[in-house]
PDB file of N, CA and C in Angstrom:
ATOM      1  N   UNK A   1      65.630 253.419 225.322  1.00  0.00           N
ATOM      2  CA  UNK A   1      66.676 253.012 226.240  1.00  0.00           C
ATOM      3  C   UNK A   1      66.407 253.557 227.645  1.00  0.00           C
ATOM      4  N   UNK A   2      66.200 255.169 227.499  1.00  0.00           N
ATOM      5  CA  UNK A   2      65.798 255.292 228.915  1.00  0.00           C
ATOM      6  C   UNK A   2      64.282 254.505 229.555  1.00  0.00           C
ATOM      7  N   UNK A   3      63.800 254.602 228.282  1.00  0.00           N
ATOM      8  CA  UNK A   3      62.642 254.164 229.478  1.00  0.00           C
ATOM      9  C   UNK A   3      62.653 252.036 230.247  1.00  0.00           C
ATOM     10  N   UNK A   4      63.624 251.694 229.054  1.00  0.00           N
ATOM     11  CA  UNK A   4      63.932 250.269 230.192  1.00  0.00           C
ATOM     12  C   UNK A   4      64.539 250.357 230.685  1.00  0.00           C
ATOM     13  N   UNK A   5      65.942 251.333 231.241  1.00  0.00           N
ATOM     14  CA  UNK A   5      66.099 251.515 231.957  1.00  0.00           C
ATOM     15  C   UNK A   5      65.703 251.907 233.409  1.00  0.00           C
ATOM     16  N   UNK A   6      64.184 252.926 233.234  1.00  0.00           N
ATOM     17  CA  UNK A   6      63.503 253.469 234.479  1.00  0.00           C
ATOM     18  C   UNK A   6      62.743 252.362 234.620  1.00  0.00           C
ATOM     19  N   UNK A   7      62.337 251.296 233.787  1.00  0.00           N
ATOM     20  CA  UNK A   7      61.593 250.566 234.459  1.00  0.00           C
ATOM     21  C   UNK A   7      62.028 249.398 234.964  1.00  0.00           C
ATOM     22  N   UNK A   8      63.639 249.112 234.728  1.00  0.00           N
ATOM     23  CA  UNK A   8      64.602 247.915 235.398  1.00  0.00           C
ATOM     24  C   UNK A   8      64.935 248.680 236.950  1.00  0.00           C
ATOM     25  N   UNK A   9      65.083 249.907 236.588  1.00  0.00           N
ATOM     26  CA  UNK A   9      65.082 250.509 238.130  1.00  0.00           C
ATOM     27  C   UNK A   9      63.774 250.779 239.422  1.00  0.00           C
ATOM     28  N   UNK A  10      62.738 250.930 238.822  1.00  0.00           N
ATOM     29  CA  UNK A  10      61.335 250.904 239.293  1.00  0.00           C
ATOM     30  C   UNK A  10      61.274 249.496 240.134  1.00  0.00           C
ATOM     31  N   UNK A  11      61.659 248.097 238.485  1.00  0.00           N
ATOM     32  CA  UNK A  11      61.521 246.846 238.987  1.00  0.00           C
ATOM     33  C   UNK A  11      62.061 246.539 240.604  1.00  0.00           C
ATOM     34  N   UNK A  12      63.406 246.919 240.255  1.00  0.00           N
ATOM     35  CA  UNK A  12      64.206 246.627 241.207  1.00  0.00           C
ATOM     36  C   UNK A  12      63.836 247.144 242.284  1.00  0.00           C
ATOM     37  N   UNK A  13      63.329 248.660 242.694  1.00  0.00           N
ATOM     38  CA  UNK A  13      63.020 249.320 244.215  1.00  0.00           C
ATOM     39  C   UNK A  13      61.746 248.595 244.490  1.00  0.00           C
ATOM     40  N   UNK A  14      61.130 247.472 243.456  1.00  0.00           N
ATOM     41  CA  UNK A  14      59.858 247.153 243.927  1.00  0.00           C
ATOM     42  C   UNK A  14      60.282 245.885 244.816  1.00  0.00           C
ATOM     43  N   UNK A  15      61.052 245.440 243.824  1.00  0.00           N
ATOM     44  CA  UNK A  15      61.219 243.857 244.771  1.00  0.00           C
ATOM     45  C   UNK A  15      62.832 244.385 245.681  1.00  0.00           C
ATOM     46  N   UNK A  16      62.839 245.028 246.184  1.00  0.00           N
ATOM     47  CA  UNK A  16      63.562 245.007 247.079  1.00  0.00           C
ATOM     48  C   UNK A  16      62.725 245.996 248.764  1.00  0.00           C
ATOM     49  N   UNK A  17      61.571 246.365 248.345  1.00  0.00           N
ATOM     50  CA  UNK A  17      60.721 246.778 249.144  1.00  0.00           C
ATOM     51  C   UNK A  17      59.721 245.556 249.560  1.00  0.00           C
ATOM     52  N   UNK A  18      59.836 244.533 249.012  1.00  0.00           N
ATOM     53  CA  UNK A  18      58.981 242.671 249.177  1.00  0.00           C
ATOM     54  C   UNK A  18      59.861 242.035 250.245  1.00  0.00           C
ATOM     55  N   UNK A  19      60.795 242.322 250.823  1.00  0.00           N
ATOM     56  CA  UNK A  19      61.476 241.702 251.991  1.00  0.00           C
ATOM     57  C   UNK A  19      60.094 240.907 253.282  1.00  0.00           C
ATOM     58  N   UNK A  20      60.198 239.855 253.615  1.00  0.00           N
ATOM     59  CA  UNK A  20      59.637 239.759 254.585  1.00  0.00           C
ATOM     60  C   UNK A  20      59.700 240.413 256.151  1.00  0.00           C
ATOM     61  N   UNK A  21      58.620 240.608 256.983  1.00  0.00           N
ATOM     62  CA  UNK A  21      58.646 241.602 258.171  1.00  0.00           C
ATOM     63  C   UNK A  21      60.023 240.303 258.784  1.00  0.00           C
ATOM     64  N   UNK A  22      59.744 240.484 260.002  1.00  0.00           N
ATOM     65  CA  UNK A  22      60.871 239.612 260.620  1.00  0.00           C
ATOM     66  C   UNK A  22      59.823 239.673 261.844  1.00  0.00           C
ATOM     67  N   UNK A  23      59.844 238.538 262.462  1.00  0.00           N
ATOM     68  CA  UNK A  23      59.034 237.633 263.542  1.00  0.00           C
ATOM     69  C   UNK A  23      59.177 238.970 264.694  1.00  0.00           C
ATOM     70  N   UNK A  24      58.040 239.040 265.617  1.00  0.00           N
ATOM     71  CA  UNK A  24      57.679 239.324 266.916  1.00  0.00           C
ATOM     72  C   UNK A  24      59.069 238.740 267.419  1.00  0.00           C
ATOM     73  N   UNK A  25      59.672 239.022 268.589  1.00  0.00           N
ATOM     74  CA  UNK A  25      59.880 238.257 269.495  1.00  0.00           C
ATOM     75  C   UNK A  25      59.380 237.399 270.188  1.00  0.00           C
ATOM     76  N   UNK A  26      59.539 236.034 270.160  1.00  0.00           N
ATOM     77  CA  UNK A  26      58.687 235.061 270.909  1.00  0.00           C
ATOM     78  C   UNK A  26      57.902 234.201 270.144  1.00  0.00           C
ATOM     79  N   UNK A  27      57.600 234.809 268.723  1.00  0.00           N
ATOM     80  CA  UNK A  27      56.850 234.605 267.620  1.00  0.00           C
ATOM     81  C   UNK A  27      57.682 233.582 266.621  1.00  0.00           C
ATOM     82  N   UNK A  28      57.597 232.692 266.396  1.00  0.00           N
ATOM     83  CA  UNK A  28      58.121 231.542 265.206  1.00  0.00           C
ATOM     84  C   UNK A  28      57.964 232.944 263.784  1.00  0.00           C
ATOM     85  N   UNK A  29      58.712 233.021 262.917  1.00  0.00           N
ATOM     86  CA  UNK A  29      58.416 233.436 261.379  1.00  0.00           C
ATOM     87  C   UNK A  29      57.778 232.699 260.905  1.00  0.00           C
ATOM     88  N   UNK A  30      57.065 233.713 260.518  1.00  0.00           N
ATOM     89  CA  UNK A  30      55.861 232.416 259.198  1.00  0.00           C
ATOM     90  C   UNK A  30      57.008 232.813 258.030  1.00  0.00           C
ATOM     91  N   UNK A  31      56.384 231.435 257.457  1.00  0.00           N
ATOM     92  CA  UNK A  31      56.519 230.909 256.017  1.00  0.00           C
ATOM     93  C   UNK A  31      57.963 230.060 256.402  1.00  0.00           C
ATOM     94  N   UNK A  32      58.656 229.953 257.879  1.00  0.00           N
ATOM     95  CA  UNK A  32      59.870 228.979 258.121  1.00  0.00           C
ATOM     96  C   UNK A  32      59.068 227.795 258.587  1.00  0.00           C
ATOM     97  N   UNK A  33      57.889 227.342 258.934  1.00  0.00           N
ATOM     98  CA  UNK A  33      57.518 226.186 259.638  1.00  0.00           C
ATOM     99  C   UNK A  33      57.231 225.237 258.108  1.00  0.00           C
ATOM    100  N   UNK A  34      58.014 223.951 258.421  1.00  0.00           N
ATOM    101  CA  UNK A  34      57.926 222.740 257.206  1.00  0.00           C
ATOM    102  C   UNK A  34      56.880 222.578 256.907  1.00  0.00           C
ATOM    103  N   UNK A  35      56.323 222.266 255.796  1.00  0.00           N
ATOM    104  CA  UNK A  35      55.224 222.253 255.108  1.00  0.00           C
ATOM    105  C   UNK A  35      54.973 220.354 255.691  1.00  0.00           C
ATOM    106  N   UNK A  36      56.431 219.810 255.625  1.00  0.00           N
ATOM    107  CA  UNK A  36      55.737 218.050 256.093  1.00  0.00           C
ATOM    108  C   UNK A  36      55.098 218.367 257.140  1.00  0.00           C
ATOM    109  N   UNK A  37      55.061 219.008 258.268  1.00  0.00           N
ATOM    110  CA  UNK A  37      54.525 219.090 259.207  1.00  0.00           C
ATOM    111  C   UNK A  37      52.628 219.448 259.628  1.00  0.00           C
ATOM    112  N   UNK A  38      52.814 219.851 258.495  1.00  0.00           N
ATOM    113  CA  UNK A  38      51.079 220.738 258.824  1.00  0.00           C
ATOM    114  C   UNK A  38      50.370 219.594 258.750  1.00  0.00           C
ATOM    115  N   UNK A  39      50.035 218.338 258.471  1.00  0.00           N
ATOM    116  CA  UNK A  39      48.930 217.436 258.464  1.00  0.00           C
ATOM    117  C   UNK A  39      48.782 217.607 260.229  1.00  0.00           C
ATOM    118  N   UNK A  40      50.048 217.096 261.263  1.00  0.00           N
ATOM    119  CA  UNK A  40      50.410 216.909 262.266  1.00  0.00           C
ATOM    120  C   UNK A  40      49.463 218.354 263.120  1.00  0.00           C
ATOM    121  N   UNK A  41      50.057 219.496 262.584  1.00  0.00           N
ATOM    122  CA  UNK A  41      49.347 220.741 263.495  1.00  0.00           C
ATOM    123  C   UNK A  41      47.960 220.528 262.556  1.00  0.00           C
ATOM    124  N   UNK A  42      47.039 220.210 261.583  1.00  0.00           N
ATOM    125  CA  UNK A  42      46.066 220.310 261.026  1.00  0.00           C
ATOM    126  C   UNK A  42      45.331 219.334 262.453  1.00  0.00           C
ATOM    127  N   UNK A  43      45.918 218.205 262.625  1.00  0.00           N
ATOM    128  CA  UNK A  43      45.419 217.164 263.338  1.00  0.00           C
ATOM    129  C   UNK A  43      45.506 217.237 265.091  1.00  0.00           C
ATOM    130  N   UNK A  44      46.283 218.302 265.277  1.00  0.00           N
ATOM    131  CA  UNK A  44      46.585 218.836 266.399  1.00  0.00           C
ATOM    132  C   UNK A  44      45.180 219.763 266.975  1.00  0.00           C
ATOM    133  N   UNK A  45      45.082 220.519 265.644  1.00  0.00           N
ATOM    134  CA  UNK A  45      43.513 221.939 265.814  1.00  0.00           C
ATOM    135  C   UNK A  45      42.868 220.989 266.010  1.00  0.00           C
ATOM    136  N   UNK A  46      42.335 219.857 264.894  1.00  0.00           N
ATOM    137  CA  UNK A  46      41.035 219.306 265.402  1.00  0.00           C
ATOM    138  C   UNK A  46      40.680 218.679 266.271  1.00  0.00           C
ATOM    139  N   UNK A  47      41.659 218.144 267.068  1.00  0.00           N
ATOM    140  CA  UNK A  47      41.581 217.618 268.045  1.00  0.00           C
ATOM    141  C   UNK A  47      40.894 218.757 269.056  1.00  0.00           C
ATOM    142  N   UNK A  48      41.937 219.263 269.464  1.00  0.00           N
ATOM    143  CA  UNK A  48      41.293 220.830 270.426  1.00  0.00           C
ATOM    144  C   UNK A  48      40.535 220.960 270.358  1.00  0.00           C
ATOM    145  N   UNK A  49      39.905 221.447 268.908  1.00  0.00           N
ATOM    146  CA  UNK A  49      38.390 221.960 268.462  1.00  0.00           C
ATOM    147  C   UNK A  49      37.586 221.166 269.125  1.00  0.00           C
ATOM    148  N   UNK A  50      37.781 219.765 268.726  1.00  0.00           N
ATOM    149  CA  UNK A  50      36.737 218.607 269.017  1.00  0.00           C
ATOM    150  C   UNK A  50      36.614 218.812 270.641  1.00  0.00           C
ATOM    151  N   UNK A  51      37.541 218.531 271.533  1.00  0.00           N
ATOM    152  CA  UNK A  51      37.337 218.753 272.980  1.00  0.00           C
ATOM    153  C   UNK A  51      36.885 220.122 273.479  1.00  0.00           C
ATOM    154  N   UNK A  52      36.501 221.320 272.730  1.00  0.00           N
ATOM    155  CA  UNK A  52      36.534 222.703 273.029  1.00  0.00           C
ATOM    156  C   UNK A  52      34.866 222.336 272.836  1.00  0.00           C
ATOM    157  N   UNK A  53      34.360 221.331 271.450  1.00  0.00           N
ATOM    158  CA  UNK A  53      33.061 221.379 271.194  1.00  0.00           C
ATOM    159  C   UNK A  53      32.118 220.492 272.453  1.00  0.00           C
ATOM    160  N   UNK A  54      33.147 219.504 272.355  1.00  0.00           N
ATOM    161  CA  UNK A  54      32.806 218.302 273.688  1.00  0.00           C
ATOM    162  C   UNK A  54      32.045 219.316 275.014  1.00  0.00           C
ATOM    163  N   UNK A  55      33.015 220.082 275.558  1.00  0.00           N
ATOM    164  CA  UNK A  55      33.226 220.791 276.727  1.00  0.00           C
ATOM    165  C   UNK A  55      31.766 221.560 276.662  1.00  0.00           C
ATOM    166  N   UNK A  56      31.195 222.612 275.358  1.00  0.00           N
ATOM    167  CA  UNK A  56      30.389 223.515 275.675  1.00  0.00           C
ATOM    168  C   UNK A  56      29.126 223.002 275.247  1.00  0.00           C
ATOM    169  N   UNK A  57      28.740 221.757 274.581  1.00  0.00           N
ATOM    170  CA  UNK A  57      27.881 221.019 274.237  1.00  0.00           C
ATOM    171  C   UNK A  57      27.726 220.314 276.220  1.00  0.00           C
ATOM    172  N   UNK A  58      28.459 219.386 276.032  1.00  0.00           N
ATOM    173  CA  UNK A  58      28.225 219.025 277.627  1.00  0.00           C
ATOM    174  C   UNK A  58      27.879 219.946 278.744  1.00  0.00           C
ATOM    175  N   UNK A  59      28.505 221.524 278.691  1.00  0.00           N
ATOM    176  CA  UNK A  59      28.244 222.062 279.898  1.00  0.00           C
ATOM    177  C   UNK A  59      26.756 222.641 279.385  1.00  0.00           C
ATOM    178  N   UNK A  60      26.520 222.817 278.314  1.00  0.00           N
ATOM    179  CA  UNK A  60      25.180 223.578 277.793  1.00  0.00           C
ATOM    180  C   UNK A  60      24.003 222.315 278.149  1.00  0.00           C
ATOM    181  N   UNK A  61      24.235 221.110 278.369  1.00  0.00           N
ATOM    182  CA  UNK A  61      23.121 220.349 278.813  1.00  0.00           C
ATOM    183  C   UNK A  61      23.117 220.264 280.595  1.00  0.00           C
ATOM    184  N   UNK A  62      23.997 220.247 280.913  1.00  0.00           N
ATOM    185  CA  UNK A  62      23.823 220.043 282.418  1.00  0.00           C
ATOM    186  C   UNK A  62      23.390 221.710 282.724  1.00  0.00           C
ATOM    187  N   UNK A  63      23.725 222.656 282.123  1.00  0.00           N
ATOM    188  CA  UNK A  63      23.400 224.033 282.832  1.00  0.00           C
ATOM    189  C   UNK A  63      21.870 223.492 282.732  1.00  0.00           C
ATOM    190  N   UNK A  64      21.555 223.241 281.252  1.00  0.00           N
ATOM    191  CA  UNK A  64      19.877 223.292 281.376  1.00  0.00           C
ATOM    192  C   UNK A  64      19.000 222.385 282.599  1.00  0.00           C
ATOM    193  N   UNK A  65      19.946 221.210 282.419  1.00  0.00           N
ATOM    194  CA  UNK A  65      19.774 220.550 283.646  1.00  0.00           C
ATOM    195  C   UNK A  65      18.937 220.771 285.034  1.00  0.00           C
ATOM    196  N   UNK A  66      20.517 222.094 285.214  1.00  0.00           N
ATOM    197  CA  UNK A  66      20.214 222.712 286.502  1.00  0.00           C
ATOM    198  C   UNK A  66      18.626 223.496 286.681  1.00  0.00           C
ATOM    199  N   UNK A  67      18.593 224.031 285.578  1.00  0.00           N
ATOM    200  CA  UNK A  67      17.882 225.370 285.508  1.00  0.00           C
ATOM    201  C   UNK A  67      16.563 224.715 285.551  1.00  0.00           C
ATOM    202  N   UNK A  68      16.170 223.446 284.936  1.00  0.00           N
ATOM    203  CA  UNK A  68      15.011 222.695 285.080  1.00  0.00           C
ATOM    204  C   UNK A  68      14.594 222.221 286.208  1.00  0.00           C
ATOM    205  N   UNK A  69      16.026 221.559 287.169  1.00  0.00           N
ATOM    206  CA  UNK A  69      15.892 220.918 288.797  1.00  0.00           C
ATOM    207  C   UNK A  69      15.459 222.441 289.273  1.00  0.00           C
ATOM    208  N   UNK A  70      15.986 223.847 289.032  1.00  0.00           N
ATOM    209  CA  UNK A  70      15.616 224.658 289.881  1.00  0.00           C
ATOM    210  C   UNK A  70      14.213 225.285 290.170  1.00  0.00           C
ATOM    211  N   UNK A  71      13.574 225.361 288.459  1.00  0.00           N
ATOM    212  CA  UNK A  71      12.392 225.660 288.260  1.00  0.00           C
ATOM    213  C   UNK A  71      11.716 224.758 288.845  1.00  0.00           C
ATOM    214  N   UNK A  72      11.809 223.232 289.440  1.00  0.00           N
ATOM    215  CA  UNK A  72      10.687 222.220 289.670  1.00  0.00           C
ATOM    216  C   UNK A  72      11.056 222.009 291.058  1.00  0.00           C
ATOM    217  N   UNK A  73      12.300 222.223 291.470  1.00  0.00           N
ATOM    218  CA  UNK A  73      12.440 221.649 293.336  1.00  0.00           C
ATOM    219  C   UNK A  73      12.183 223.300 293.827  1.00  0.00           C
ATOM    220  N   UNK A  74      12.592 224.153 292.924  1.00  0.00           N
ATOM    221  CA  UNK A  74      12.897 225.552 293.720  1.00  0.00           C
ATOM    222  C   UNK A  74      14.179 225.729 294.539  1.00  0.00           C
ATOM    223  N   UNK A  75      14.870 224.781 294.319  1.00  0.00           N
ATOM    224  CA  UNK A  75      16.324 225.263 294.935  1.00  0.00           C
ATOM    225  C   UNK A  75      17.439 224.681 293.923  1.00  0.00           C
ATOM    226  N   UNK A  76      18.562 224.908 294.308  1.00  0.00           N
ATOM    227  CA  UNK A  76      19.888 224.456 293.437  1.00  0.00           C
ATOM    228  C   UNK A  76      19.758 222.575 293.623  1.00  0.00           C
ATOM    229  N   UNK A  77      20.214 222.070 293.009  1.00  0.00           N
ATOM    230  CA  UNK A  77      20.539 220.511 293.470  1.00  0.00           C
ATOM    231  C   UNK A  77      22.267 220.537 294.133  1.00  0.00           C
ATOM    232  N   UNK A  78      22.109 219.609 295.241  1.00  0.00           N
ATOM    233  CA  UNK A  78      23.289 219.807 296.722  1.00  0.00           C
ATOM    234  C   UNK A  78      24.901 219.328 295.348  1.00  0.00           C
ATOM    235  N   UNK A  79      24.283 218.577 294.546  1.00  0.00           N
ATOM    236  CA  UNK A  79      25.457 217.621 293.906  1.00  0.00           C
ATOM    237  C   UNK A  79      24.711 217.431 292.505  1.00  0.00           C
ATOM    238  N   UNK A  80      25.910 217.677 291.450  1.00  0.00           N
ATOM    239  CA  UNK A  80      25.100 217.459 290.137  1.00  0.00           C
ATOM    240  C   UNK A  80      24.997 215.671 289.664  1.00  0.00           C
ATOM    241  N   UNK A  81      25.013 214.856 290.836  1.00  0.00           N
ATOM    242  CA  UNK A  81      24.270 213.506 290.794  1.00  0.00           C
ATOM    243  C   UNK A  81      23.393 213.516 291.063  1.00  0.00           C
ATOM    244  N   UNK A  82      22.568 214.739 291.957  1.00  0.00           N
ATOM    245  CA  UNK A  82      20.955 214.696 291.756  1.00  0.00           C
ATOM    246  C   UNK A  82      20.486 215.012 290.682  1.00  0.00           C
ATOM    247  N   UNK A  83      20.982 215.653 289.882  1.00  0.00           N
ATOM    248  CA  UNK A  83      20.835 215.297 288.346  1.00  0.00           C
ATOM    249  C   UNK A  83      20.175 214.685 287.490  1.00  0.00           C
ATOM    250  N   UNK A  84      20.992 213.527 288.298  1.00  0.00           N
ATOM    251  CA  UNK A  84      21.055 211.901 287.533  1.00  0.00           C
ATOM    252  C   UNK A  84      19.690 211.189 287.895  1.00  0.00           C
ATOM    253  N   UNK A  85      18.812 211.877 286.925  1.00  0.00           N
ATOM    254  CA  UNK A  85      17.444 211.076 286.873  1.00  0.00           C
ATOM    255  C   UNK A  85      16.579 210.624 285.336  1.00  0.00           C
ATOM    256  N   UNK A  86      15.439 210.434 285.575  1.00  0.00           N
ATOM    257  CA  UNK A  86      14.682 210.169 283.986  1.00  0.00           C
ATOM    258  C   UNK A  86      14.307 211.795 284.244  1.00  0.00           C
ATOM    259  N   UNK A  87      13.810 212.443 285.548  1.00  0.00           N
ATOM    260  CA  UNK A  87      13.688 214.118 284.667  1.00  0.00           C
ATOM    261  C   UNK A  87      14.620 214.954 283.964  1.00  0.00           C
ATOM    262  N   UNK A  88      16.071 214.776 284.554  1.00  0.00           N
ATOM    263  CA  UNK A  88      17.043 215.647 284.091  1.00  0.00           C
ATOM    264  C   UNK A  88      18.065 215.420 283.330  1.00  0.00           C
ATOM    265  N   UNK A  89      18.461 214.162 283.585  1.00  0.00           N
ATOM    266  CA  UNK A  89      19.817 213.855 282.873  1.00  0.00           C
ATOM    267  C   UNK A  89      20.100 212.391 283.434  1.00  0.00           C
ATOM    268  N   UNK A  90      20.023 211.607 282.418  1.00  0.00           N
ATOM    269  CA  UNK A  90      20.215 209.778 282.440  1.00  0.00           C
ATOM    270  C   UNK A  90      21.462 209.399 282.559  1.00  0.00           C
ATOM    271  N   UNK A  91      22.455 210.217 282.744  1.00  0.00           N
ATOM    272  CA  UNK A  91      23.732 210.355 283.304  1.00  0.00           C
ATOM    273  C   UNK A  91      24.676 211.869 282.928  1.00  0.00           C
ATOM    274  N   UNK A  92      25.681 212.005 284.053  1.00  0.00           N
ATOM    275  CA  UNK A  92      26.518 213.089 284.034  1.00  0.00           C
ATOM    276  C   UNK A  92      27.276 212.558 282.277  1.00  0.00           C
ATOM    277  N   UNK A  93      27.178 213.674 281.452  1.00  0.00           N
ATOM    278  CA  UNK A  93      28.346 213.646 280.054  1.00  0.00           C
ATOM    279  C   UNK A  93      29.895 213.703 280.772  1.00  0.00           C
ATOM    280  N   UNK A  94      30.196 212.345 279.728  1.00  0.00           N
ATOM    281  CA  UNK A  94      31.627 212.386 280.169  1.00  0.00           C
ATOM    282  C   UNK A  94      32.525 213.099 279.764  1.00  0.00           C
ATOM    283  N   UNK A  95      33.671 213.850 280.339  1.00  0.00           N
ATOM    284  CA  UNK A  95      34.449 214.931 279.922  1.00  0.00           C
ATOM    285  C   UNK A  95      35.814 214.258 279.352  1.00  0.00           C
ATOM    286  N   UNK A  96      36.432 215.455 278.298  1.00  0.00           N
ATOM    287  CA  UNK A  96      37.277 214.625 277.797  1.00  0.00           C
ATOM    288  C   UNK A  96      38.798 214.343 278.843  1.00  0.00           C
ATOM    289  N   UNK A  97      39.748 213.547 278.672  1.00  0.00           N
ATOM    290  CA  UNK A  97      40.530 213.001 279.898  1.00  0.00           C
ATOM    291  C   UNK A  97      41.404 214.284 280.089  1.00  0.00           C
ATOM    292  N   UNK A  98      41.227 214.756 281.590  1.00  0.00           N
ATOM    293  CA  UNK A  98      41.837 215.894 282.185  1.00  0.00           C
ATOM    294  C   UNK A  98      40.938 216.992 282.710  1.00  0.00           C
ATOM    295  N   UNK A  99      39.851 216.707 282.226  1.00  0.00           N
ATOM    296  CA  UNK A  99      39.008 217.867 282.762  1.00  0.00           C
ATOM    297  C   UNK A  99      38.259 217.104 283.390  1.00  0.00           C
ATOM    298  N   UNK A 100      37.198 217.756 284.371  1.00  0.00           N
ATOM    299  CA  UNK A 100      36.365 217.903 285.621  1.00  0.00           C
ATOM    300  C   UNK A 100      35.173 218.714 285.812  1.00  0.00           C
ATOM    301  N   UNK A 101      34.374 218.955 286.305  1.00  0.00           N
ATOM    302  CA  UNK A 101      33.132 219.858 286.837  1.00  0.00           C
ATOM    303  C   UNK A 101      33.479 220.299 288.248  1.00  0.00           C
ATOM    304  N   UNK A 102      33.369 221.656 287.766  1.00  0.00           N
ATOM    305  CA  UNK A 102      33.288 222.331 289.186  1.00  0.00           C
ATOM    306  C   UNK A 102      32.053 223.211 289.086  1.00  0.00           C
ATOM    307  N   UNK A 103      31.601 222.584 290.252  1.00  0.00           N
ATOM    308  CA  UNK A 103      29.637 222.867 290.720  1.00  0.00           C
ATOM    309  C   UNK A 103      29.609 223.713 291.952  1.00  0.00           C
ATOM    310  N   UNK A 104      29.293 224.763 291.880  1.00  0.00           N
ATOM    311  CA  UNK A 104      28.425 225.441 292.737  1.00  0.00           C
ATOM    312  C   UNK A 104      27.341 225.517 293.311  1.00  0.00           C
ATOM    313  N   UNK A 105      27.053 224.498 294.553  1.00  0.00           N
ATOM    314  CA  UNK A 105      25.730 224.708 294.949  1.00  0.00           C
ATOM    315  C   UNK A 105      24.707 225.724 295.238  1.00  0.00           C
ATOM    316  N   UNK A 106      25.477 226.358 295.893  1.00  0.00           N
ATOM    317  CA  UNK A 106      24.783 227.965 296.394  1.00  0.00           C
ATOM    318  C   UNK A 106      24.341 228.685 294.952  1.00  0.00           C
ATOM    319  N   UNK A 107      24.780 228.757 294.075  1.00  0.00           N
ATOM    320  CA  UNK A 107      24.432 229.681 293.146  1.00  0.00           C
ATOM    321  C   UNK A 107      24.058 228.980 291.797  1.00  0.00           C
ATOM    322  N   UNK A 108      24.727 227.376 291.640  1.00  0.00           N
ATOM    323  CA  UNK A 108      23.946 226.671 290.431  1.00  0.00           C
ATOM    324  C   UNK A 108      24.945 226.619 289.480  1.00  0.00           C
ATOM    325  N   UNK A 109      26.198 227.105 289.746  1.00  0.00           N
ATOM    326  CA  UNK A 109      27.230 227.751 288.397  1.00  0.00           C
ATOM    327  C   UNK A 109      28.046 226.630 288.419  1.00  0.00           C
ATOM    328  N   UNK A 110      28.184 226.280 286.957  1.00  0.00           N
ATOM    329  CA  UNK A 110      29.145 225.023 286.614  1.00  0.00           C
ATOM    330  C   UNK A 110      29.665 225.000 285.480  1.00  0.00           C
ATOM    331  N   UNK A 111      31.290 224.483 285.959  1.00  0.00           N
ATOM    332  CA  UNK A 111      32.370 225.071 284.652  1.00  0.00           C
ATOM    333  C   UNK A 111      32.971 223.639 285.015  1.00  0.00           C
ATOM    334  N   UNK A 112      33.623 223.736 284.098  1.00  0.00           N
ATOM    335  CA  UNK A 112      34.273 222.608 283.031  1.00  0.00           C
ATOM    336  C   UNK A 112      36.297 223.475 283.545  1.00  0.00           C
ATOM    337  N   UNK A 113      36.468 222.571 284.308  1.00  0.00           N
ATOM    338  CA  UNK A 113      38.196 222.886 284.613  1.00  0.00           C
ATOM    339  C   UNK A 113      39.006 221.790 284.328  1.00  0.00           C
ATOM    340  N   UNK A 114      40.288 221.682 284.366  1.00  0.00           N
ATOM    341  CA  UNK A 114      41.274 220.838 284.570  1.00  0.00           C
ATOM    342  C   UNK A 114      40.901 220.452 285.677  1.00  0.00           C
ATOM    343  N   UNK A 115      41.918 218.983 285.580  1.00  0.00           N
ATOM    344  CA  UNK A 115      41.702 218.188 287.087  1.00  0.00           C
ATOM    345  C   UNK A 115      42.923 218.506 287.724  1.00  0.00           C
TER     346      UNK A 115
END
């Protein structure tokens, strides 16, 4: 008797120590966001992902780009449409809608911003 007793009492301080934390401020609680929903945020990430991959694939060919016009003219190119040849690049990669290239002539440096 005592001992189901100590162990209905054990039980009990266990699952009453299982409470969930309670959210950050600012922070949604997990385990409250609808489960119908996750295809929607599943399809939301990949999207991102996909334009995050777009972005560093594209800027990783025009850097090389550059670095090839620099090794062969010896200077930066004025505009990354000098680029746009059969040596370097058969056209600028198109960015996904909202973003832009911002080119640095003087120094060769080119990032991928909002428009």
């Amino acid at each position: 008797m005592k001992a189901t007793l100590f162990l209905a009492l054990l039980a009990g301080l266990a699952l009453a120590g299982c409470k969930p934390k309670p959210a950050a401020p600012g922070q949604a609680p997990q385990g409250s966001e609808n489960p119908l929903d996750a295809p929607g945020r599943y399809g939301n990430v990949l999207v991102q992902a996909q334009k995050q991959a777009v972005k560093t694939v594209d800027l990783a060919g025009v850097n090389q780009a550059i670095k090839m016009f620099h090794a062969q003219e010896g200077r930066f190119p004025k505009t990354l449409d000098e680029l746009v040849s059969p040596d370097y690049l058969p056209k600028l990669p198109d960015l996904p809608q909202g973003l832009k290239y911002d080119y640095q002539p003087d120094t060769g440096e080119v990032k991928i911003v909002p428009n």
